[in-house]
PDB file of N, CA and C in Angstrom:
ATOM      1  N   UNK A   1     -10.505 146.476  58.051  1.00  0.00           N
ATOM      2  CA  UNK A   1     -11.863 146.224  58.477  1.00  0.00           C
ATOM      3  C   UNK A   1     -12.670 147.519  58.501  1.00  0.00           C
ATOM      4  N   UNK A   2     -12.227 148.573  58.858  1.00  0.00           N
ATOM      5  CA  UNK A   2     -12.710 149.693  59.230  1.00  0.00           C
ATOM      6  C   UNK A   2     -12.784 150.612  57.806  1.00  0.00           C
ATOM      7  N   UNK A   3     -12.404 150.611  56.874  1.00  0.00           N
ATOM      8  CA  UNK A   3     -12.127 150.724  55.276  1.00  0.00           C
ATOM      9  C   UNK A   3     -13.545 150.291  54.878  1.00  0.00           C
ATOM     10  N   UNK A   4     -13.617 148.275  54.720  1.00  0.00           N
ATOM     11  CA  UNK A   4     -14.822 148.148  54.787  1.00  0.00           C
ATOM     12  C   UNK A   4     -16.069 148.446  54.909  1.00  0.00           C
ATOM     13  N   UNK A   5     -16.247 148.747  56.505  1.00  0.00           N
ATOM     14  CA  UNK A   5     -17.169 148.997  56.816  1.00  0.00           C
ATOM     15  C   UNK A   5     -17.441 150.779  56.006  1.00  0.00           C
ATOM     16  N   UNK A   6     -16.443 151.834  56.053  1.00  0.00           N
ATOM     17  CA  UNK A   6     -16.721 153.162  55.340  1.00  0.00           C
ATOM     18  C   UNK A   6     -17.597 152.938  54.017  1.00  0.00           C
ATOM     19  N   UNK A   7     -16.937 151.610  53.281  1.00  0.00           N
ATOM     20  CA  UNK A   7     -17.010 151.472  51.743  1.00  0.00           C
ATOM     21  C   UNK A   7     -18.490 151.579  52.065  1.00  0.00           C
ATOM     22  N   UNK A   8     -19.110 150.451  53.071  1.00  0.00           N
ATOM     23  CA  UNK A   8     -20.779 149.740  52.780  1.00  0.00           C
ATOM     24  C   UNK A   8     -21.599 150.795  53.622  1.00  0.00           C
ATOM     25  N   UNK A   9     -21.082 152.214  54.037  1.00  0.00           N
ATOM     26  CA  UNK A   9     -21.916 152.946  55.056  1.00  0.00           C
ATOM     27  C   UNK A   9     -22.835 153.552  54.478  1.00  0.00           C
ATOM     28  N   UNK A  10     -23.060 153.478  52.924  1.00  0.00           N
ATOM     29  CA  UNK A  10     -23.793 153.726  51.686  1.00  0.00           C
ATOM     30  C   UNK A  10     -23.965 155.407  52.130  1.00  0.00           C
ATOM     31  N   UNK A  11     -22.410 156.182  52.527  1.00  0.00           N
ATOM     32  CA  UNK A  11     -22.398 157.520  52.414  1.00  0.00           C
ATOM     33  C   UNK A  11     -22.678 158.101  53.244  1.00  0.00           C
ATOM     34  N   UNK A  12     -23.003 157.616  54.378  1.00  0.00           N
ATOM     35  CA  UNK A  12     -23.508 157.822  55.950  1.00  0.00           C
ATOM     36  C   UNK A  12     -22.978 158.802  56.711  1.00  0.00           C
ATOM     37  N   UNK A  13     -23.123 160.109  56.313  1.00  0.00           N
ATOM     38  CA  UNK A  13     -21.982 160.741  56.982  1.00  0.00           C
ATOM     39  C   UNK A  13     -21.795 161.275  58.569  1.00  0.00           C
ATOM     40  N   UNK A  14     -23.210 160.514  58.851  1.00  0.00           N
ATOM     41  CA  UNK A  14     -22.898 160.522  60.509  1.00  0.00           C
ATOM     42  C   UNK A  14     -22.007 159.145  61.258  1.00  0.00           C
ATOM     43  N   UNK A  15     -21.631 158.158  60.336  1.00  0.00           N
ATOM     44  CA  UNK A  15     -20.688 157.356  60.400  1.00  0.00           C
ATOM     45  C   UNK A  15     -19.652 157.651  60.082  1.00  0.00           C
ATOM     46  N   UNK A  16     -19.285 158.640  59.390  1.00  0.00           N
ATOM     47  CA  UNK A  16     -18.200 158.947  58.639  1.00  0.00           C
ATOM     48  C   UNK A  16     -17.300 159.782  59.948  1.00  0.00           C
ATOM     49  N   UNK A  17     -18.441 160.753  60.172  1.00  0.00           N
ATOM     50  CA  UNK A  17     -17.914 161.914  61.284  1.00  0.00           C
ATOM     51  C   UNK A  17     -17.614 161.052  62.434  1.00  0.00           C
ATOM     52  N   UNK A  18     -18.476 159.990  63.149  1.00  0.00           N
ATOM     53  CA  UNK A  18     -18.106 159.423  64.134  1.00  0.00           C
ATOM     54  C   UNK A  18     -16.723 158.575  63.877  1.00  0.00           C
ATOM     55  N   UNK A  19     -16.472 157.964  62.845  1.00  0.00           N
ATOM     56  CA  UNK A  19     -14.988 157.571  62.217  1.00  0.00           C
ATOM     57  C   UNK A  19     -13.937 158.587  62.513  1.00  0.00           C
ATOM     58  N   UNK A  20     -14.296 159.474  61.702  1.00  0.00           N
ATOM     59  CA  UNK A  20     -13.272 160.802  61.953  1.00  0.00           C
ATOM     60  C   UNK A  20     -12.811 160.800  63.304  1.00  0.00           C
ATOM     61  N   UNK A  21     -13.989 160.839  64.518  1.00  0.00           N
ATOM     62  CA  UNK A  21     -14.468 161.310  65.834  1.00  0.00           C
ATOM     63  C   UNK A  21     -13.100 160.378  66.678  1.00  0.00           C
ATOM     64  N   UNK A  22     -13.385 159.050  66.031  1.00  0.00           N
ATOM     65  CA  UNK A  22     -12.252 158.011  66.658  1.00  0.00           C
ATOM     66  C   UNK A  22     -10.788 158.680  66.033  1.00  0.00           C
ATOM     67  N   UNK A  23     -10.924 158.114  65.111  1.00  0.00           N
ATOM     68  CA  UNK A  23      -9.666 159.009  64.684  1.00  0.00           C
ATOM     69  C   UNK A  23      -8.617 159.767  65.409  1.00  0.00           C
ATOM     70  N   UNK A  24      -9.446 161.007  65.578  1.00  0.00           N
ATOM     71  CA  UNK A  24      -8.976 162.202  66.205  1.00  0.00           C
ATOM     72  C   UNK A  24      -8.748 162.189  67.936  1.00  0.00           C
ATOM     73  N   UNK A  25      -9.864 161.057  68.258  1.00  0.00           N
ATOM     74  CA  UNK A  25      -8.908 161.022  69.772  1.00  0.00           C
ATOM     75  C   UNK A  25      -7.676 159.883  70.152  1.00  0.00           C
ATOM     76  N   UNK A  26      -7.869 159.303  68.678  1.00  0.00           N
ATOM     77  CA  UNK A  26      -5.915 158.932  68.782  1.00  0.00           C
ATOM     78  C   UNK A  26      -5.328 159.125  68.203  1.00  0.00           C
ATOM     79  N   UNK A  27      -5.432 160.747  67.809  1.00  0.00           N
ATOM     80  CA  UNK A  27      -4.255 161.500  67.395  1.00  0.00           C
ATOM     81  C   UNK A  27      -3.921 161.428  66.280  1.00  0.00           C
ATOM     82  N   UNK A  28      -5.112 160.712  65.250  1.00  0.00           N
ATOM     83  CA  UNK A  28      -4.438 160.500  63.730  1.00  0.00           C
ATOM     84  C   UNK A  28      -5.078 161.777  62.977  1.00  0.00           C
ATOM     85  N   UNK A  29      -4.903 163.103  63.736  1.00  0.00           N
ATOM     86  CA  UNK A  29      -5.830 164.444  62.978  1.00  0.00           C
ATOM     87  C   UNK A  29      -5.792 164.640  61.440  1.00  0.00           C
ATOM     88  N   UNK A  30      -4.648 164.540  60.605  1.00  0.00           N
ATOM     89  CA  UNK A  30      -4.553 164.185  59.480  1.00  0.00           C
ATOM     90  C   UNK A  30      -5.715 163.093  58.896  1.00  0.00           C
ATOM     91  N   UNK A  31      -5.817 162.095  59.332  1.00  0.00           N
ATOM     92  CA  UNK A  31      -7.054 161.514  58.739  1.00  0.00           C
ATOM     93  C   UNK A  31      -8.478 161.662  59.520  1.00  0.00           C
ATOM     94  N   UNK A  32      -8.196 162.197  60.415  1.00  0.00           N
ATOM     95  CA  UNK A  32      -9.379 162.554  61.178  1.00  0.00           C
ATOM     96  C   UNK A  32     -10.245 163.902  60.290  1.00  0.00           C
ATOM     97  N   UNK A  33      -9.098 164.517  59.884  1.00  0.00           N
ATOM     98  CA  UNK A  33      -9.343 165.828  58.932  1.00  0.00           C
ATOM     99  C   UNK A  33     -10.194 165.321  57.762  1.00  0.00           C
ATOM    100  N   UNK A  34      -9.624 164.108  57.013  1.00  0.00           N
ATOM    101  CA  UNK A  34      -9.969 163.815  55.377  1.00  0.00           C
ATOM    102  C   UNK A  34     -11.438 163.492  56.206  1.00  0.00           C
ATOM    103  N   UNK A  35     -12.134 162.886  56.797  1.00  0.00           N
ATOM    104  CA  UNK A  35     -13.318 161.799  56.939  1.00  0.00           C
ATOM    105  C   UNK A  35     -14.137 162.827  57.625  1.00  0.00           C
ATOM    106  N   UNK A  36     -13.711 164.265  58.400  1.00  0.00           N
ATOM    107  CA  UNK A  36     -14.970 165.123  58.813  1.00  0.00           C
ATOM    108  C   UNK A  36     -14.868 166.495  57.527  1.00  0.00           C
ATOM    109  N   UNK A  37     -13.684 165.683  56.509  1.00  0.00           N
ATOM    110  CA  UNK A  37     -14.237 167.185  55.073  1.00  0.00           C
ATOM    111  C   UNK A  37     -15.100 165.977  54.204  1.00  0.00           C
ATOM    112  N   UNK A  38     -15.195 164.276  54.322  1.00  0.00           N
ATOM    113  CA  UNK A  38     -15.759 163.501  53.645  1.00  0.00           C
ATOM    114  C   UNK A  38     -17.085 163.725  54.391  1.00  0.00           C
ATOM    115  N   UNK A  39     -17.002 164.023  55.335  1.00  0.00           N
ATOM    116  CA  UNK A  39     -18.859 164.062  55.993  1.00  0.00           C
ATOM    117  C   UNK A  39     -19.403 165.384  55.851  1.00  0.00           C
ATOM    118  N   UNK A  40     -18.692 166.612  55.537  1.00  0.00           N
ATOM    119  CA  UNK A  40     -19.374 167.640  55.262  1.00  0.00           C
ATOM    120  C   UNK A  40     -19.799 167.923  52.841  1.00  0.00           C
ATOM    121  N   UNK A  41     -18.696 167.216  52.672  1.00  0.00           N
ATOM    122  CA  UNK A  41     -19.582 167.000  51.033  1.00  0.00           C
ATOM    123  C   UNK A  41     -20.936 166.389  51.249  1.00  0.00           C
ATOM    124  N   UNK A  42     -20.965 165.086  52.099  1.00  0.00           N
ATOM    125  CA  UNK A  42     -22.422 164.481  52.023  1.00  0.00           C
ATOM    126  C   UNK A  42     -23.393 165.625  52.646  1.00  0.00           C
ATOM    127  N   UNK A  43     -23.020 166.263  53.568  1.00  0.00           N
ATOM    128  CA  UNK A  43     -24.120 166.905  54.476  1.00  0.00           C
ATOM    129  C   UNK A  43     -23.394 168.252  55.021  1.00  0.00           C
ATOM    130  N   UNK A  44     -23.296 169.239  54.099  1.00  0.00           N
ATOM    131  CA  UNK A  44     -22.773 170.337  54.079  1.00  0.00           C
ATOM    132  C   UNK A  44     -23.055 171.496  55.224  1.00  0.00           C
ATOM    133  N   UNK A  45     -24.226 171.099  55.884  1.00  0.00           N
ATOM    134  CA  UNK A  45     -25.149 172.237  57.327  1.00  0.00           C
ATOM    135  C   UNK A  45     -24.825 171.490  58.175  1.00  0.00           C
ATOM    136  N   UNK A  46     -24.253 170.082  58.480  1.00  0.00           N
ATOM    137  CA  UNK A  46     -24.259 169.985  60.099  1.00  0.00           C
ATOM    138  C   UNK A  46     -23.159 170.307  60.686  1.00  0.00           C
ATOM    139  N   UNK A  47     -23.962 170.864  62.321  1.00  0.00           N
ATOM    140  CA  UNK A  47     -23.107 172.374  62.694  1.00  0.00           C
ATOM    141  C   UNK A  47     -22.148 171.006  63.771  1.00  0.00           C
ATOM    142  N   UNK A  48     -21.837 169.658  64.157  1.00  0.00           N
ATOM    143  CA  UNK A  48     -21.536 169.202  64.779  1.00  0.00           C
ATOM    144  C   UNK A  48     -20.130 168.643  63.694  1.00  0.00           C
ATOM    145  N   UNK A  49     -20.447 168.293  62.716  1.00  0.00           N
ATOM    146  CA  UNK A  49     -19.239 168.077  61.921  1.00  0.00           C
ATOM    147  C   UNK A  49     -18.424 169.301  61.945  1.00  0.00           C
ATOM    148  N   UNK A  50     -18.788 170.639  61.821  1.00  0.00           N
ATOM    149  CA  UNK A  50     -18.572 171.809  61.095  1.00  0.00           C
ATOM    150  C   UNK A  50     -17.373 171.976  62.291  1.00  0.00           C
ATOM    151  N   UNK A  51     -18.272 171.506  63.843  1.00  0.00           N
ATOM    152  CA  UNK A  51     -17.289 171.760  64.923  1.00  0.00           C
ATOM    153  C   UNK A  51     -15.953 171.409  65.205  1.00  0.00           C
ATOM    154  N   UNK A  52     -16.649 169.642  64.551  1.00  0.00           N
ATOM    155  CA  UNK A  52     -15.211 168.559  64.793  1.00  0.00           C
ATOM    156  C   UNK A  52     -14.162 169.247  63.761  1.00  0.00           C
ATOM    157  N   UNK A  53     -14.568 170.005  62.749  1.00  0.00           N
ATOM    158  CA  UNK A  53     -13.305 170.306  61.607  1.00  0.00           C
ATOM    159  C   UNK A  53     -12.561 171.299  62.424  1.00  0.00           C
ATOM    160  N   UNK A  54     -13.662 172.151  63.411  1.00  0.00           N
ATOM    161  CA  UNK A  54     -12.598 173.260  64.013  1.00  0.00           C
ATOM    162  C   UNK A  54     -11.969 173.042  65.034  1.00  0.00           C
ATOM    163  N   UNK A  55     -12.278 171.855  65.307  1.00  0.00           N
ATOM    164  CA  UNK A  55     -11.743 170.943  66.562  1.00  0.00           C
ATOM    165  C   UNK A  55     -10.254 170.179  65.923  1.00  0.00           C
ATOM    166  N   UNK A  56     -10.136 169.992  65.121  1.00  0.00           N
ATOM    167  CA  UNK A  56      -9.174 169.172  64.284  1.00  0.00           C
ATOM    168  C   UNK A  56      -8.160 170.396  63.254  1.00  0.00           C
ATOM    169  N   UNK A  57      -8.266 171.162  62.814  1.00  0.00           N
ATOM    170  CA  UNK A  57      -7.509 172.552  62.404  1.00  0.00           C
ATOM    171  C   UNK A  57      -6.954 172.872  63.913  1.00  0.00           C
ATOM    172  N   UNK A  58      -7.495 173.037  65.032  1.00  0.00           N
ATOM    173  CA  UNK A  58      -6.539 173.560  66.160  1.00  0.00           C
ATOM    174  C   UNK A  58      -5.739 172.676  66.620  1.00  0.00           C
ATOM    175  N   UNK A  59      -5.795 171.086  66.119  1.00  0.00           N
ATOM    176  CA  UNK A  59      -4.766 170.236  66.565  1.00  0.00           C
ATOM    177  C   UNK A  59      -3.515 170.021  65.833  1.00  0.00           C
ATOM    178  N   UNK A  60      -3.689 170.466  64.214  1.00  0.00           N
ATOM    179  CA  UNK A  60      -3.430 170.452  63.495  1.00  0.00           C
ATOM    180  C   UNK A  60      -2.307 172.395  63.548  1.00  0.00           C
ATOM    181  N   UNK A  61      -2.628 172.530  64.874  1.00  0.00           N
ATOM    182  CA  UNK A  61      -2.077 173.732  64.664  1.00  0.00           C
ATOM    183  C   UNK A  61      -2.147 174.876  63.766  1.00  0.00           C
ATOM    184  N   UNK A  62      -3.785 174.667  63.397  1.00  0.00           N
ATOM    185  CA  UNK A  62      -4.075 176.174  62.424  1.00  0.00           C
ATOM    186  C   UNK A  62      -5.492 176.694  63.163  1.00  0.00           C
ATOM    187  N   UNK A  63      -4.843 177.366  64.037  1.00  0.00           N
ATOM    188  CA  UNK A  63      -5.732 178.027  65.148  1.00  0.00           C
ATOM    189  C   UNK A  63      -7.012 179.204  64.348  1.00  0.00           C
ATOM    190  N   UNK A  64      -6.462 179.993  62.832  1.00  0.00           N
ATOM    191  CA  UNK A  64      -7.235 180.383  62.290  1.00  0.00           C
ATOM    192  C   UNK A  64      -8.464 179.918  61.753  1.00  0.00           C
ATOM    193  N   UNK A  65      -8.644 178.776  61.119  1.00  0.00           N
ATOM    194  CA  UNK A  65      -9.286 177.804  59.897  1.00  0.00           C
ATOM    195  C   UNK A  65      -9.968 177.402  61.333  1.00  0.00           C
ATOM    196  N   UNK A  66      -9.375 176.631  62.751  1.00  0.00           N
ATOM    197  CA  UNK A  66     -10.645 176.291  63.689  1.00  0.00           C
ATOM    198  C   UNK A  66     -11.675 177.273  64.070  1.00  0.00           C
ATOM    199  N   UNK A  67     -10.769 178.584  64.418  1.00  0.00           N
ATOM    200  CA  UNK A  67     -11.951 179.511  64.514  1.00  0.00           C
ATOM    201  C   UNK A  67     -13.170 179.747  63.643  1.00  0.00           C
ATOM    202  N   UNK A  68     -12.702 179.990  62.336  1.00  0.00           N
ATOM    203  CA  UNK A  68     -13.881 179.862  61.173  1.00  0.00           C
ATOM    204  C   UNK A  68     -14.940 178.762  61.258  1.00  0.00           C
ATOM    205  N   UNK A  69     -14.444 177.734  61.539  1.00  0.00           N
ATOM    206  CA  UNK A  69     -15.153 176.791  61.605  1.00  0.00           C
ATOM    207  C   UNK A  69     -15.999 176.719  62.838  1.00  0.00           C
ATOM    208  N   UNK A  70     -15.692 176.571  63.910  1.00  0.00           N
ATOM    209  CA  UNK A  70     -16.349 177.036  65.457  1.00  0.00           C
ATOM    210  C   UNK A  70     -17.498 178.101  65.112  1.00  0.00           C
ATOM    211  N   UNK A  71     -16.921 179.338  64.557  1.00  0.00           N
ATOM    212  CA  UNK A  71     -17.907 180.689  64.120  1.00  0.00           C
ATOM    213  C   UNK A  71     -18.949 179.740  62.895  1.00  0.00           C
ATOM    214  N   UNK A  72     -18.591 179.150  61.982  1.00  0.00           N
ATOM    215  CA  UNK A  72     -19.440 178.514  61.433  1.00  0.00           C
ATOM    216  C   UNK A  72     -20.235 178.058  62.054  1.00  0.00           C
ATOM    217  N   UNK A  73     -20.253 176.885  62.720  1.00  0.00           N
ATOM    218  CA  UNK A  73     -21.210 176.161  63.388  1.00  0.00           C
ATOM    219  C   UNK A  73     -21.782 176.951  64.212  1.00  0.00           C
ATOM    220  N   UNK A  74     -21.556 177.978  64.854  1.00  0.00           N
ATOM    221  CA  UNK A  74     -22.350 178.919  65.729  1.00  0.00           C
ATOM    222  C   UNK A  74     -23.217 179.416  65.082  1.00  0.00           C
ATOM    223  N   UNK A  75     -22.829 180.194  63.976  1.00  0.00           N
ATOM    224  CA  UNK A  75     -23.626 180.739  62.582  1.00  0.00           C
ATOM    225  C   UNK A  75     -25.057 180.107  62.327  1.00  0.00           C
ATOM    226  N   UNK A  76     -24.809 178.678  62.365  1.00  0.00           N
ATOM    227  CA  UNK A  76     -25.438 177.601  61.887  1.00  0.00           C
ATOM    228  C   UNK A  76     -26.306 177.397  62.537  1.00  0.00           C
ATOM    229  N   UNK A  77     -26.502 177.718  63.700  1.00  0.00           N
ATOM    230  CA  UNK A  77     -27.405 176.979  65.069  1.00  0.00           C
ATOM    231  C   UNK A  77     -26.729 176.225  66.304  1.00  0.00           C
ATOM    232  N   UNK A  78     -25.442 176.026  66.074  1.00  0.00           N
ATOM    233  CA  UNK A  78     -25.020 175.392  67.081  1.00  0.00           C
ATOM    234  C   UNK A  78     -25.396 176.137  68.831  1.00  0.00           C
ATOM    235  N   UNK A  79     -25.146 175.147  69.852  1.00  0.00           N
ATOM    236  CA  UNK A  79     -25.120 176.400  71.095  1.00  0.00           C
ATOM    237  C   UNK A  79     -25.074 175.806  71.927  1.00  0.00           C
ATOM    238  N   UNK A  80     -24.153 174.880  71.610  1.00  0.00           N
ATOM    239  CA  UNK A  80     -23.244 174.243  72.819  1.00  0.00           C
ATOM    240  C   UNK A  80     -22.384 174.971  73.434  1.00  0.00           C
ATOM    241  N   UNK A  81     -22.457 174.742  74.747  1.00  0.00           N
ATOM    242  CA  UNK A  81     -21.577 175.586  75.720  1.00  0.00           C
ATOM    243  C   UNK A  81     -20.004 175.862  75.740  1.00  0.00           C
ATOM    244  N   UNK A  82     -19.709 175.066  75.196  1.00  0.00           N
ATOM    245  CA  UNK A  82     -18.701 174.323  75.198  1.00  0.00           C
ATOM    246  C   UNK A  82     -17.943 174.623  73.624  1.00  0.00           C
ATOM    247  N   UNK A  83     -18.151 175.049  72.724  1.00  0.00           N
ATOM    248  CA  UNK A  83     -18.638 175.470  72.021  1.00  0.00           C
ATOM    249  C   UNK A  83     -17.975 176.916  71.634  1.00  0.00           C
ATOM    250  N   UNK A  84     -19.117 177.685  72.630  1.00  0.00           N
ATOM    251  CA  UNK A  84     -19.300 178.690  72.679  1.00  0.00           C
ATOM    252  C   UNK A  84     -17.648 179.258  73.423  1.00  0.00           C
ATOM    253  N   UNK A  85     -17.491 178.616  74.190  1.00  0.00           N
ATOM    254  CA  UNK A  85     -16.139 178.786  75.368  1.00  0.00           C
ATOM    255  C   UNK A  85     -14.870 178.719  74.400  1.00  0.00           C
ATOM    256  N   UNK A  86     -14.515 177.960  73.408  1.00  0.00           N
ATOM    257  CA  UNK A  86     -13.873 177.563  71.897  1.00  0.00           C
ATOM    258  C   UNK A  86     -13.767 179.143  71.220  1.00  0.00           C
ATOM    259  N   UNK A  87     -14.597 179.414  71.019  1.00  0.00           N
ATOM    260  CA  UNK A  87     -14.461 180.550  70.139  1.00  0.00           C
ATOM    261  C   UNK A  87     -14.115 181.813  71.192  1.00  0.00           C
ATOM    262  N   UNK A  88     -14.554 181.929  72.157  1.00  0.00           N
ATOM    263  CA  UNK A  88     -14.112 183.841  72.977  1.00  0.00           C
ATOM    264  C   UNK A  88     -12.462 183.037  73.481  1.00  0.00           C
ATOM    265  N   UNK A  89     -12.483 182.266  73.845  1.00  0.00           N
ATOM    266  CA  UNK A  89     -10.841 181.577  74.269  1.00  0.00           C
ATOM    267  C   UNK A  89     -10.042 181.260  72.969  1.00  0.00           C
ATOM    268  N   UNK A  90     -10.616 181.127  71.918  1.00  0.00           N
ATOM    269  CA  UNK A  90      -9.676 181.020  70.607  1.00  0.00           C
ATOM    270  C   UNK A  90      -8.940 179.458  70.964  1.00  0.00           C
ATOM    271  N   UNK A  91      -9.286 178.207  71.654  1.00  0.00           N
ATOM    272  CA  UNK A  91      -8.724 177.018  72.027  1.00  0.00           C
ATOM    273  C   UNK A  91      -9.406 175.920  71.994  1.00  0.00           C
ATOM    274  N   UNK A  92      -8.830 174.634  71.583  1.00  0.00           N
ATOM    275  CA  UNK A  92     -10.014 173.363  71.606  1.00  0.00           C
ATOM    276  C   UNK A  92     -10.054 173.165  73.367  1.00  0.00           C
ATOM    277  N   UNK A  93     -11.463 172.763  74.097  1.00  0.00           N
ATOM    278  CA  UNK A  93     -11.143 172.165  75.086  1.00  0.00           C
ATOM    279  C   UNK A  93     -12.105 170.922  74.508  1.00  0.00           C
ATOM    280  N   UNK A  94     -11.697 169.599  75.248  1.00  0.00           N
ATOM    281  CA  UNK A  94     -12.185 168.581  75.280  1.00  0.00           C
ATOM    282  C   UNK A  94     -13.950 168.408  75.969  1.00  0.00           C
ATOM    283  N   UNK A  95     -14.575 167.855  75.094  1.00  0.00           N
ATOM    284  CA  UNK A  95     -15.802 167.937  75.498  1.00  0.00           C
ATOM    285  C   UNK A  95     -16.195 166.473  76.375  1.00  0.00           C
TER     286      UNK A  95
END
């Protein structure tokens, strides 16, 4: 069902990321990974996807690749607090 609905989101990649978003808080980071690198081809600057990827590399146990990504989205405009706390701690905390 959920396949489906991706197919008809006619590329939506703020559906895509929120897909991912589910994903990743039950632990399926592996596909949580494919659907927030499928939402950054559609929309390559948003600094909230950019986050979830560095949010998903530290679950994934590649603490390097999240940092980049975290520093990305900061780069970008991001300036969430929360965020910000991610990158000087080098750790995902739950938002």
């Amino acid at each position: 069902m959920m396949e489906d609905l991706l197919s008809s989101s006619l590329n939506s990649y703020v559906f895509i990321d929120t897909y991912g978003y589910v994903l990743f808080q039950n632990g399926e980071y592996k596909e949580a990974k494919k659907q927030f690198e499928d939402a950054m081809v559609i929309n390559p600057t948003d600094v909230v996807v950019m986050e979830h990827l560095g949010d998903v590399y530290y679950k994934l146990e590649e603490e390097n690749k999240a940092i980049e990504w975290w520093e990305m989205a900061k780069e970008k405009g991001a300036k969430n607090s929360i965020l910000l706390k991610k990158i000087e701690d080098k750790k995902y905390y739950e938002e």
